[in-house]
PDB file of N, CA and C in Angstrom:
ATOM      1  N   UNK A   1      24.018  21.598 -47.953  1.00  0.00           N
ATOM      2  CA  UNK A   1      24.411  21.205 -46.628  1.00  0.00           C
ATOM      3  C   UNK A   1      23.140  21.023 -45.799  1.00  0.00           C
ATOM      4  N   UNK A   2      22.932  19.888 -44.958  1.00  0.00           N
ATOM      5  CA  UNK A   2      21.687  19.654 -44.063  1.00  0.00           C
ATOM      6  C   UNK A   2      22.194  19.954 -43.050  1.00  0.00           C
ATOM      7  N   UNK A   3      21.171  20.353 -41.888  1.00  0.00           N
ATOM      8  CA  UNK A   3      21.795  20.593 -40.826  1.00  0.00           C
ATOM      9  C   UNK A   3      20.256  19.869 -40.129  1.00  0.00           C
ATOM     10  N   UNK A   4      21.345  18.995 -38.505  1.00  0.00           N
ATOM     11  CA  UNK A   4      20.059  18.332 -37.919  1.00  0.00           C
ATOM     12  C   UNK A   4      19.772  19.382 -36.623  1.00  0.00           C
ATOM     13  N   UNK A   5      18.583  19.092 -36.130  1.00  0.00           N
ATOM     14  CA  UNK A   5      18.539  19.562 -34.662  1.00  0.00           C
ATOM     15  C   UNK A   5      17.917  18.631 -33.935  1.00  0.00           C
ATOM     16  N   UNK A   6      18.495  18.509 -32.478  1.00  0.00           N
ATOM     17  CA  UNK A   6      18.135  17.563 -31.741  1.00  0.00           C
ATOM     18  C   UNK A   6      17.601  18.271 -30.532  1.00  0.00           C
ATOM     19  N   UNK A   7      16.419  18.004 -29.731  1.00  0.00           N
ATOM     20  CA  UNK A   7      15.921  18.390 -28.689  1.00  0.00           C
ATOM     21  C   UNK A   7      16.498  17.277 -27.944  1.00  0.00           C
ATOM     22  N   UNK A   8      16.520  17.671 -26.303  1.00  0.00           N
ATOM     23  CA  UNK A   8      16.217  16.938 -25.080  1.00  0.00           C
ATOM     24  C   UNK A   8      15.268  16.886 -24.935  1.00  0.00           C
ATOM     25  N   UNK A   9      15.174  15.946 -24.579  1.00  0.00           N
ATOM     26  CA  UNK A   9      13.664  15.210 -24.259  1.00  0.00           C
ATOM     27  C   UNK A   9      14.121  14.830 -22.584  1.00  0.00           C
ATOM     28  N   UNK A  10      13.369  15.509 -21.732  1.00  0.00           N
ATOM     29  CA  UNK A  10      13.549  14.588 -19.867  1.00  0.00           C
ATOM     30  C   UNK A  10      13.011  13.285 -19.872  1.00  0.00           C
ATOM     31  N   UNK A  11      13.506  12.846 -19.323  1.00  0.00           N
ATOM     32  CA  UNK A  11      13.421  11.532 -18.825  1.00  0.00           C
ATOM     33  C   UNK A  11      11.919  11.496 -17.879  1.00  0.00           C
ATOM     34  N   UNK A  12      10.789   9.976 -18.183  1.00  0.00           N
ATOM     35  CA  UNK A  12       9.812  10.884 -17.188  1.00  0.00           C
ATOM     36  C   UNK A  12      10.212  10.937 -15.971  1.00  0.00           C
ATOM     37  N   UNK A  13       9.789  11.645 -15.094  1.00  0.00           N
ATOM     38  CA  UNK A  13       9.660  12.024 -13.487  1.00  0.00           C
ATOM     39  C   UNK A  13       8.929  10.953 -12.868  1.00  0.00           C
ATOM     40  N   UNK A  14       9.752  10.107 -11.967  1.00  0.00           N
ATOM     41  CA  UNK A  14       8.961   9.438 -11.273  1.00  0.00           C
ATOM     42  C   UNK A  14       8.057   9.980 -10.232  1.00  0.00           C
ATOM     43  N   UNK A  15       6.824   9.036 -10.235  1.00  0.00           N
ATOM     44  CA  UNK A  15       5.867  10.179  -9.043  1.00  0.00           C
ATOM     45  C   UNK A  15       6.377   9.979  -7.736  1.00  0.00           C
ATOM     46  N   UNK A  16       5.872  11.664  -7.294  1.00  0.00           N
ATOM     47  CA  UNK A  16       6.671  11.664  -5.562  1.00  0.00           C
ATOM     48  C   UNK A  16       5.567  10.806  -4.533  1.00  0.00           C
ATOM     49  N   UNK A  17       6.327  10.528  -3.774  1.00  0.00           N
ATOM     50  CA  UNK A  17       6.158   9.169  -3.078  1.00  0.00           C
ATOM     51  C   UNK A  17       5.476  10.164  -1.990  1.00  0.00           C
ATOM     52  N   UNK A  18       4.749   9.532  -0.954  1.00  0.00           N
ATOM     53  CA  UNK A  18       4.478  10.419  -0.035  1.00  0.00           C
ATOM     54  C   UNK A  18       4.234   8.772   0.927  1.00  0.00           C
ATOM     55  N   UNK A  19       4.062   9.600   2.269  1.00  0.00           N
ATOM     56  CA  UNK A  19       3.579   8.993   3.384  1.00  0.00           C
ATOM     57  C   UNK A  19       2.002   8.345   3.737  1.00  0.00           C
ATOM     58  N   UNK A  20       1.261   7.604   3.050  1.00  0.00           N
ATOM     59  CA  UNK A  20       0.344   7.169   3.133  1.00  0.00           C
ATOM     60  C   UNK A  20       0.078   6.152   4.804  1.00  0.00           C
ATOM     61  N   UNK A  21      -1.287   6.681   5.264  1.00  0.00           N
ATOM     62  CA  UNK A  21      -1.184   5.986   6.556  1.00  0.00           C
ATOM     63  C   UNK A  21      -2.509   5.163   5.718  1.00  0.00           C
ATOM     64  N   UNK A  22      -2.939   3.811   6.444  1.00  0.00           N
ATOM     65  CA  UNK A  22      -3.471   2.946   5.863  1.00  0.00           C
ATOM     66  C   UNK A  22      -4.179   2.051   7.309  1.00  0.00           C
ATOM     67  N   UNK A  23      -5.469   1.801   7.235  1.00  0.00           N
ATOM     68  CA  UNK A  23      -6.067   1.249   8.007  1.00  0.00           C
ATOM     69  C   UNK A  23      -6.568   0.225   7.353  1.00  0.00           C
ATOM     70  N   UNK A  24      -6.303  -1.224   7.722  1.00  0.00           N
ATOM     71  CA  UNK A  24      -7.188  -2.333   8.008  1.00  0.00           C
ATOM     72  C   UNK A  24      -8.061  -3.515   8.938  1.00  0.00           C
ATOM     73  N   UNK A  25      -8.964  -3.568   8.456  1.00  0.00           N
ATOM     74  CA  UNK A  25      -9.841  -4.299   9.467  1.00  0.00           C
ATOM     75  C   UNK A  25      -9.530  -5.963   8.864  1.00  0.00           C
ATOM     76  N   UNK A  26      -9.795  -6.792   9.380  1.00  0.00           N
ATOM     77  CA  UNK A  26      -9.592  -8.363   8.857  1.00  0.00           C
ATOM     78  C   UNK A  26     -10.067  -9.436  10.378  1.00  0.00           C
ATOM     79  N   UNK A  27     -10.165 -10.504   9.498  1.00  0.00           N
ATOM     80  CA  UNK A  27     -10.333 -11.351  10.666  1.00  0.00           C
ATOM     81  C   UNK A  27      -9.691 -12.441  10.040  1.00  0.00           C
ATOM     82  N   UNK A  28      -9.806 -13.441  11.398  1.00  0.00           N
ATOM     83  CA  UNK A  28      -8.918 -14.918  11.262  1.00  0.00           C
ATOM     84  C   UNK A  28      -7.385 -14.209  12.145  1.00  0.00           C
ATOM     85  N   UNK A  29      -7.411 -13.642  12.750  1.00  0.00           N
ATOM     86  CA  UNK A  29      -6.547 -13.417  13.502  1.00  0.00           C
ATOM     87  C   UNK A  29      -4.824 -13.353  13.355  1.00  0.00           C
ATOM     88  N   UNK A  30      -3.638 -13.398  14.125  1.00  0.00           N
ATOM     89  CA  UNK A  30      -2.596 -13.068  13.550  1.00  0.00           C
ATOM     90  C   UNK A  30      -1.909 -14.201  12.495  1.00  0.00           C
ATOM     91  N   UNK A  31      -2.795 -14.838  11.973  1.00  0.00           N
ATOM     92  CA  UNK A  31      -2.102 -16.164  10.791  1.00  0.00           C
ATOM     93  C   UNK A  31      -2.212 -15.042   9.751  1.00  0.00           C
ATOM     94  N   UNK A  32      -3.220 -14.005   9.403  1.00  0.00           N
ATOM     95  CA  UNK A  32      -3.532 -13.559   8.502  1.00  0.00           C
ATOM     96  C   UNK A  32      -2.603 -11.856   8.276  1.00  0.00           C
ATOM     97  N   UNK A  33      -1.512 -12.122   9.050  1.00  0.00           N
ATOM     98  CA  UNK A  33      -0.988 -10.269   9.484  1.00  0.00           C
ATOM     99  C   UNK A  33       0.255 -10.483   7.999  1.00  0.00           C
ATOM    100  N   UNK A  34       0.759 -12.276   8.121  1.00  0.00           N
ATOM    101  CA  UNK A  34       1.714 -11.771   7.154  1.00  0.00           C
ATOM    102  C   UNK A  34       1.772 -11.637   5.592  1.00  0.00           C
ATOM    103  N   UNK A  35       0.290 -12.484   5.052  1.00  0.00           N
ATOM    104  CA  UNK A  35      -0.172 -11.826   4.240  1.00  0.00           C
ATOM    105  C   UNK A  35      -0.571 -10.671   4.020  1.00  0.00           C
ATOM    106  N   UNK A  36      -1.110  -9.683   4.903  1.00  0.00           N
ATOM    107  CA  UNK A  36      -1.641  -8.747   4.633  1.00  0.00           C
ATOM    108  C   UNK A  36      -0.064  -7.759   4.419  1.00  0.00           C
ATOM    109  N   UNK A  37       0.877  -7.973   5.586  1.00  0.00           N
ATOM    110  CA  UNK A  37       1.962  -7.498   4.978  1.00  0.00           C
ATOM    111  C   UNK A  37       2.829  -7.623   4.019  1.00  0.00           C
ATOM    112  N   UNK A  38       2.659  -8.848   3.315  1.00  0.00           N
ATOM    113  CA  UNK A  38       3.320  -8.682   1.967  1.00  0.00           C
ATOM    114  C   UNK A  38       2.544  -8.382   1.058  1.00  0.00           C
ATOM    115  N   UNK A  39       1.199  -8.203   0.937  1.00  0.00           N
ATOM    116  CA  UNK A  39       0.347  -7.154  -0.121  1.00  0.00           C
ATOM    117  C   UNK A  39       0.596  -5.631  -0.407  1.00  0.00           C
ATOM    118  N   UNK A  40       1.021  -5.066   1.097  1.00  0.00           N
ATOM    119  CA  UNK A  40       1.561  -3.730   1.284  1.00  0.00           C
ATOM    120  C   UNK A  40       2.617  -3.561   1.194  1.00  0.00           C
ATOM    121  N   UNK A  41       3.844  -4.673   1.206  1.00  0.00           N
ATOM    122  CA  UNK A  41       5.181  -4.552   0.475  1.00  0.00           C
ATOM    123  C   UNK A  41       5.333  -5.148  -1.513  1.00  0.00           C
ATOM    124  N   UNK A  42       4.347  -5.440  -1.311  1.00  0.00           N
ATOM    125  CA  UNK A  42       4.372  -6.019  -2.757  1.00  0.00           C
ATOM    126  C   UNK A  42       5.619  -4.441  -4.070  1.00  0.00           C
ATOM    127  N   UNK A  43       5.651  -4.702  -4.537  1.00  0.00           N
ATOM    128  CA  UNK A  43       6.428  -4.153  -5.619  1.00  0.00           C
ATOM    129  C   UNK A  43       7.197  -3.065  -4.751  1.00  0.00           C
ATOM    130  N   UNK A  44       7.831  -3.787  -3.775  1.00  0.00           N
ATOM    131  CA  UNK A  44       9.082  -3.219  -3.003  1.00  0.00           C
ATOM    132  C   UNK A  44       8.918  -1.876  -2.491  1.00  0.00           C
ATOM    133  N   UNK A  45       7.513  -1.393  -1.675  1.00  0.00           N
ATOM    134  CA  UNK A  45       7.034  -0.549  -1.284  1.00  0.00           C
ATOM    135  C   UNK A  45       7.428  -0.326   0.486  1.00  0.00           C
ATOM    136  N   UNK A  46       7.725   0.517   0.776  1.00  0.00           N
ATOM    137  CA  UNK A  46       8.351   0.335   2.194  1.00  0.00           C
ATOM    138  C   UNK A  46       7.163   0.619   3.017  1.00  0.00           C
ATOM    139  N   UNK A  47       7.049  -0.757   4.080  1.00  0.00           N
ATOM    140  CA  UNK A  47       6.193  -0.106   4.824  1.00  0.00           C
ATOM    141  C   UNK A  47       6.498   0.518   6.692  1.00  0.00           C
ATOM    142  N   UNK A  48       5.801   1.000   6.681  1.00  0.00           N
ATOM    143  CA  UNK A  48       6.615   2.301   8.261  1.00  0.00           C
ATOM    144  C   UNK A  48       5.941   1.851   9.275  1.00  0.00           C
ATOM    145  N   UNK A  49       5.707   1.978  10.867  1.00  0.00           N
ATOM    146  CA  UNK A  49       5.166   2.392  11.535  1.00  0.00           C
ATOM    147  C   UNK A  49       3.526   1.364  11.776  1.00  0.00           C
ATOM    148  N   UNK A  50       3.959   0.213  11.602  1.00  0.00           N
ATOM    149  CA  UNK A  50       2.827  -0.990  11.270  1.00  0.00           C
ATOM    150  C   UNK A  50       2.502  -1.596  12.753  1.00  0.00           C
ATOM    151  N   UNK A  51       1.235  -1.320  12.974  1.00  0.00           N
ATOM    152  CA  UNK A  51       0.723  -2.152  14.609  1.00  0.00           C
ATOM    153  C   UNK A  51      -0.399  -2.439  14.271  1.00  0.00           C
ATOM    154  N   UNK A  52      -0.661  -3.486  15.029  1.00  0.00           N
ATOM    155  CA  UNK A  52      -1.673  -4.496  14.892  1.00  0.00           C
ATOM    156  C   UNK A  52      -2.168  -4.722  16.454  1.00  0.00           C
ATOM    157  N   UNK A  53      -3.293  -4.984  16.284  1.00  0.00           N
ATOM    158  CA  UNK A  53      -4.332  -4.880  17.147  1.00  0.00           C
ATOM    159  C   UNK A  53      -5.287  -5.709  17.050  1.00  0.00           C
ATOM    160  N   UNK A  54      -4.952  -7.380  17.723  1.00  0.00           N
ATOM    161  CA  UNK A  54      -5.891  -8.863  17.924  1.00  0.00           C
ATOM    162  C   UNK A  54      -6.022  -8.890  19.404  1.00  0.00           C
ATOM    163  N   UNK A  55      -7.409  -8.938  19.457  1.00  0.00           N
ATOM    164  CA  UNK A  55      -8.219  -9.345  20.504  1.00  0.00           C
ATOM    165  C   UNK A  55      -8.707 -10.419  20.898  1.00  0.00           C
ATOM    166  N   UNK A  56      -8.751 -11.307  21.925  1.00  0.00           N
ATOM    167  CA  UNK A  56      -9.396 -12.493  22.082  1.00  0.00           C
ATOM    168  C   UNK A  56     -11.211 -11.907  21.930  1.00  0.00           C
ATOM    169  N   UNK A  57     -11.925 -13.011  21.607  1.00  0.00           N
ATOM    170  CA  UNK A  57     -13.333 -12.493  21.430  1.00  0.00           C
ATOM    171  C   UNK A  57     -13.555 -11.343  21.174  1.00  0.00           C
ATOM    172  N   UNK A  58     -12.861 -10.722  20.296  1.00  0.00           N
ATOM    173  CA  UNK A  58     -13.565  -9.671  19.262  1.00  0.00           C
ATOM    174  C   UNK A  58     -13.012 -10.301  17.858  1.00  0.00           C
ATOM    175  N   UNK A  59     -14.156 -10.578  16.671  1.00  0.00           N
ATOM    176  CA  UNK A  59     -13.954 -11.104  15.526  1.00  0.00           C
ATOM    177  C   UNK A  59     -12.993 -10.072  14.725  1.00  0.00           C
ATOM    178  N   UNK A  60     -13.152  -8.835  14.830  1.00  0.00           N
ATOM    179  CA  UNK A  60     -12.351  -8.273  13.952  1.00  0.00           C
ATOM    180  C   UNK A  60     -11.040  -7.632  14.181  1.00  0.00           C
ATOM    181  N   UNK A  61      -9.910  -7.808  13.732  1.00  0.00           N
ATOM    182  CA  UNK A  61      -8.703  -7.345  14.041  1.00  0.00           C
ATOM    183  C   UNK A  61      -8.476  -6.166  13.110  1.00  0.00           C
ATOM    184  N   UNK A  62      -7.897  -5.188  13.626  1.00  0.00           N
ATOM    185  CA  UNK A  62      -6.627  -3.761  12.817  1.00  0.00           C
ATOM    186  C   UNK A  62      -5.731  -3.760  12.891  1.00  0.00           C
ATOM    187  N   UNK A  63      -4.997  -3.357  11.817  1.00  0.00           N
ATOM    188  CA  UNK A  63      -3.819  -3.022  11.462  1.00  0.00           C
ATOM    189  C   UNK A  63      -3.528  -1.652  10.705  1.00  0.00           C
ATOM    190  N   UNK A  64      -2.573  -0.867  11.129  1.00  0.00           N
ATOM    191  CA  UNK A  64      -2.635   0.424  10.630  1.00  0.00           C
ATOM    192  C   UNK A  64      -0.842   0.387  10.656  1.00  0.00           C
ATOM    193  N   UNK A  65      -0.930   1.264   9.631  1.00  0.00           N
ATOM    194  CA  UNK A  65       0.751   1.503   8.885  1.00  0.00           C
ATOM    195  C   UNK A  65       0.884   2.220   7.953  1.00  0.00           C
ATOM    196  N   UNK A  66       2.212   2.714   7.875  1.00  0.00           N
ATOM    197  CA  UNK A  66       2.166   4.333   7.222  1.00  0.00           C
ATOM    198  C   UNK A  66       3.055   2.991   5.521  1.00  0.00           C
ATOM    199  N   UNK A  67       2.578   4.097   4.523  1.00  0.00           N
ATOM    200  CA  UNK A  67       3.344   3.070   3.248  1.00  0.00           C
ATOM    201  C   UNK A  67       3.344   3.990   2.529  1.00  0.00           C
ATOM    202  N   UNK A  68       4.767   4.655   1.983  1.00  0.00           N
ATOM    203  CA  UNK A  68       5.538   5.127   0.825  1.00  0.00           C
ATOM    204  C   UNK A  68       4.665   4.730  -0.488  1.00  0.00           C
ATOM    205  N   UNK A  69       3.699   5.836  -1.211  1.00  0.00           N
ATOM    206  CA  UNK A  69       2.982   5.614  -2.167  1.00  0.00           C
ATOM    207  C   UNK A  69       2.930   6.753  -3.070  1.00  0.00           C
ATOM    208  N   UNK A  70       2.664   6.653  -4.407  1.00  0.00           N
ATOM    209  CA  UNK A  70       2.366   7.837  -5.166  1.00  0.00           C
ATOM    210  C   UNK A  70       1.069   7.822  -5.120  1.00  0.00           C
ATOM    211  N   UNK A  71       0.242   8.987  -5.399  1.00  0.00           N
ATOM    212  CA  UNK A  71      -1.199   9.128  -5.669  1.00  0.00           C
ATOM    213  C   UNK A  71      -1.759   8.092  -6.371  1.00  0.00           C
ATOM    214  N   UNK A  72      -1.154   7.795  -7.698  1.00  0.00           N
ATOM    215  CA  UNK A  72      -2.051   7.366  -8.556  1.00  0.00           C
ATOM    216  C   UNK A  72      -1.930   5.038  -7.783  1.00  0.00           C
ATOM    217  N   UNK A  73      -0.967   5.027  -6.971  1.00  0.00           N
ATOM    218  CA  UNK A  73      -1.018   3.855  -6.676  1.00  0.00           C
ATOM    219  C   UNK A  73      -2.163   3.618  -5.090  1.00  0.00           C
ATOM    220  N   UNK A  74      -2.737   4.466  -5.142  1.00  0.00           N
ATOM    221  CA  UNK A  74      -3.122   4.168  -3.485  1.00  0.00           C
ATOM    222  C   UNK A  74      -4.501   3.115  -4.241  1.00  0.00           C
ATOM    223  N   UNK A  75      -5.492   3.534  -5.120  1.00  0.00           N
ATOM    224  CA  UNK A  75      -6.591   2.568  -5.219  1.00  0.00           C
ATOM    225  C   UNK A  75      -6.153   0.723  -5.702  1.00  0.00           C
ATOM    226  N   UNK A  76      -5.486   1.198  -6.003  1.00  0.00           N
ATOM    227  CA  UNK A  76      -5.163  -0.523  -6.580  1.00  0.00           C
ATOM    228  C   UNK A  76      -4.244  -0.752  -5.646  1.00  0.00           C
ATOM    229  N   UNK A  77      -3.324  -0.371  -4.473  1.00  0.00           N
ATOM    230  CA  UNK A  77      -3.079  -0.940  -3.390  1.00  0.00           C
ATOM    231  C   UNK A  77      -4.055  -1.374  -2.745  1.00  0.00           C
ATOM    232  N   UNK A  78      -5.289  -0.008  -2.092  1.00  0.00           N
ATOM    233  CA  UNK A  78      -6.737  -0.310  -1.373  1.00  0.00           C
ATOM    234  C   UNK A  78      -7.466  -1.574  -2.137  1.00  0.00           C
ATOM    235  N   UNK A  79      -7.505  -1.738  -3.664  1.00  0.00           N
ATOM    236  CA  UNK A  79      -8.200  -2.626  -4.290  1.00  0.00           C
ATOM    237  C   UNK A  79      -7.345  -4.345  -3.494  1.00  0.00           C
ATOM    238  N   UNK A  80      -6.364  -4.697  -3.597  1.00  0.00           N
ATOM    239  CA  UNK A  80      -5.526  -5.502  -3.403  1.00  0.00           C
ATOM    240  C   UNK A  80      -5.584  -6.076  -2.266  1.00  0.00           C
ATOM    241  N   UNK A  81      -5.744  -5.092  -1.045  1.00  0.00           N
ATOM    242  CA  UNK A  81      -5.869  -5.246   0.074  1.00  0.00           C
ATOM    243  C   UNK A  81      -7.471  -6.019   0.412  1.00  0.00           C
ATOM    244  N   UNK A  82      -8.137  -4.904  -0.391  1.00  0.00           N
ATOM    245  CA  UNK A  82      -9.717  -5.557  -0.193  1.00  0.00           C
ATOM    246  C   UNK A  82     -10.462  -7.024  -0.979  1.00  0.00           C
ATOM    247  N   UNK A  83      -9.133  -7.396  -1.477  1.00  0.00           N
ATOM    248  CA  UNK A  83      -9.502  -8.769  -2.020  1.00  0.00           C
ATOM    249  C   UNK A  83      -9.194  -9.927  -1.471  1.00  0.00           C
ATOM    250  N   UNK A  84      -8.466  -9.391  -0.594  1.00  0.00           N
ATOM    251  CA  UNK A  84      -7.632 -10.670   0.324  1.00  0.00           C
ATOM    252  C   UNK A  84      -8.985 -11.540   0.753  1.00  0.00           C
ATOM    253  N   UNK A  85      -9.349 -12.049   1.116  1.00  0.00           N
ATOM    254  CA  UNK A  85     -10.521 -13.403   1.719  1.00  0.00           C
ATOM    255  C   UNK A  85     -10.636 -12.558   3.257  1.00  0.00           C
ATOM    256  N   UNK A  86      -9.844 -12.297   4.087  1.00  0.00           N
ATOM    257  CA  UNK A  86      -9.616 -12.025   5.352  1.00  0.00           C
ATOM    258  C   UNK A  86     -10.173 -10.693   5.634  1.00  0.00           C
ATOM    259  N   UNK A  87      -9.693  -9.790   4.856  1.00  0.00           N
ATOM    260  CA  UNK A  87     -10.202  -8.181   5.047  1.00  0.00           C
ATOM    261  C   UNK A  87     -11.687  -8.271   5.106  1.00  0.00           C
ATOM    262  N   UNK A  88     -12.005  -6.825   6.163  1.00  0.00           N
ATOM    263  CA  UNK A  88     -12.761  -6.773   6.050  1.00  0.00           C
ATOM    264  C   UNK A  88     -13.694  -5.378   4.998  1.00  0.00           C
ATOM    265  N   UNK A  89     -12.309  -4.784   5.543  1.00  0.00           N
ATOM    266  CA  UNK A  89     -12.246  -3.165   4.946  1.00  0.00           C
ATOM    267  C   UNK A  89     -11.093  -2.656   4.896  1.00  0.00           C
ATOM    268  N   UNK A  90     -10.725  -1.841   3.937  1.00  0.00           N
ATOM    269  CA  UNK A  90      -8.988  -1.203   3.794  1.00  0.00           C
ATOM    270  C   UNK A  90      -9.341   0.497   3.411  1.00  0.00           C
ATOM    271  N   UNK A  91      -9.044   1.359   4.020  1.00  0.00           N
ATOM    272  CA  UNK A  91      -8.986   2.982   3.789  1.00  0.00           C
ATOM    273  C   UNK A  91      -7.597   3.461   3.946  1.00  0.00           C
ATOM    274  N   UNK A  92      -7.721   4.443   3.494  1.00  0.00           N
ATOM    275  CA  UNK A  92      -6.826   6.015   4.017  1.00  0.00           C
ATOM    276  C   UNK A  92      -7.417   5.904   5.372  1.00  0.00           C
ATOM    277  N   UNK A  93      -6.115   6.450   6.639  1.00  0.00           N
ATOM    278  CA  UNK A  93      -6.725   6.823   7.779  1.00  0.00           C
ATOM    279  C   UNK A  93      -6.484   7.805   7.834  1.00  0.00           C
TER     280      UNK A  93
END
Protein backbone atom coordinates (compact mmCIF):
# COMPACT_ATOMS: atom_id res chain seq x y z
CA UNK A 1 0.00 0.00 0.00
CA UNK A 2 1.52 3.64 -0.90
CA UNK A 3 0.50 6.31 0.89
CA UNK A 4 0.90 10.10 -0.56
CA UNK A 5 1.43 13.27 1.45
CA UNK A 6 0.61 16.55 0.31
CA UNK A 7 1.81 19.88 1.85
CA UNK A 8 0.18 23.40 1.45
CA UNK A 9 2.08 25.45 -0.09
CA UNK A 10 0.69 29.62 0.51
CA UNK A 11 0.08 31.35 -2.15
CA UNK A 12 2.85 34.24 -2.47
CA UNK A 13 1.95 37.37 -0.37
CA UNK A 14 1.55 40.24 -2.28
CA UNK A 15 3.83 43.15 -1.08
CA UNK A 16 2.15 45.67 1.33
CA UNK A 17 1.50 48.71 -0.41
CA UNK A 18 2.26 51.74 1.55
CA UNK A 19 1.81 55.50 1.08
CA UNK A 20 4.69 56.83 -0.87
CA UNK A 21 4.86 60.75 -1.14
CA UNK A 22 6.84 61.65 -4.34
CA UNK A 23 8.36 64.90 -5.49
CA UNK A 24 8.94 66.16 -8.97
CA UNK A 25 10.70 68.88 -10.57
CA UNK A 26 10.14 69.22 -14.63
CA UNK A 27 9.86 71.85 -17.04
CA UNK A 28 7.88 72.76 -20.25
CA UNK A 29 5.13 73.61 -18.11
CA UNK A 30 1.45 72.20 -17.60
CA UNK A 31 1.47 70.29 -21.31
CA UNK A 32 3.89 68.07 -19.49
CA UNK A 33 1.62 67.28 -15.95
CA UNK A 34 -0.36 64.60 -17.93
CA UNK A 35 2.34 62.63 -18.85
CA UNK A 36 3.99 62.74 -15.84
CA UNK A 37 0.67 61.51 -14.40
CA UNK A 38 0.21 58.60 -16.31
CA UNK A 39 3.87 57.36 -15.53
CA UNK A 40 2.73 57.38 -11.80
CA UNK A 41 -0.51 55.60 -12.67
CA UNK A 42 1.10 53.30 -15.00
CA UNK A 43 0.33 49.55 -13.90
CA UNK A 44 -2.88 50.77 -12.18
CA UNK A 45 -1.16 52.39 -9.23
CA UNK A 46 -3.41 54.87 -7.38
CA UNK A 47 -2.29 58.11 -7.17
CA UNK A 48 -3.48 60.49 -3.90
CA UNK A 49 -3.16 63.94 -2.98
CA UNK A 50 -1.32 65.33 -6.40
CA UNK A 51 -0.58 69.37 -6.69
CA UNK A 52 1.27 71.02 -8.96
CA UNK A 53 2.99 74.08 -8.82
CA UNK A 54 3.68 76.29 -12.49
CA UNK A 55 4.97 79.55 -12.35
CA UNK A 56 5.15 82.15 -14.99
CA UNK A 57 9.05 82.92 -15.32
CA UNK A 58 10.34 80.35 -13.21
CA UNK A 59 11.72 77.44 -15.62
CA UNK A 60 11.09 74.77 -13.27
CA UNK A 61 7.76 73.37 -12.21
CA UNK A 62 6.68 70.67 -9.01
CA UNK A 63 4.58 68.29 -8.56
CA UNK A 64 4.19 66.29 -5.43
CA UNK A 65 1.71 63.28 -4.73
CA UNK A 66 1.29 60.60 -2.41
CA UNK A 67 1.31 56.89 -4.66
CA UNK A 68 0.30 53.44 -3.26
CA UNK A 69 3.72 51.49 -3.71
CA UNK A 70 5.56 48.45 -2.41
CA UNK A 71 9.23 48.91 -1.45
CA UNK A 72 10.73 47.01 -3.97
CA UNK A 73 8.70 49.21 -6.79
CA UNK A 74 9.68 52.76 -5.70
CA UNK A 75 13.29 52.77 -7.85
CA UNK A 76 11.98 51.80 -11.13
CA UNK A 77 8.95 54.07 -10.58
CA UNK A 78 11.81 57.01 -9.57
CA UNK A 79 13.82 55.43 -12.65
CA UNK A 80 10.65 56.01 -15.07
CA UNK A 81 9.88 59.22 -13.89
CA UNK A 82 13.54 60.38 -14.41
CA UNK A 83 13.51 59.43 -17.99
CA UNK A 84 10.75 61.37 -19.10
CA UNK A 85 12.65 64.30 -21.46
CA UNK A 86 10.81 66.95 -19.11
CA UNK A 87 11.96 65.94 -15.52
CA UNK A 88 14.22 67.39 -14.00
CA UNK A 89 14.56 65.33 -10.81
CA UNK A 90 12.14 62.69 -9.11
CA UNK A 91 12.68 61.67 -5.09
CA UNK A 92 10.98 60.39 -2.02
CA UNK A 93 9.77 63.57 -0.22
Amino acid sequence: MSSTTSFAVPAPRSALLLRRRIATYFVGGVEQVPGLVGALAQDGRLVHELSVDIRDGVRESSMVCAVLLAGDEIEPLLDRLRALPSVVSSELA
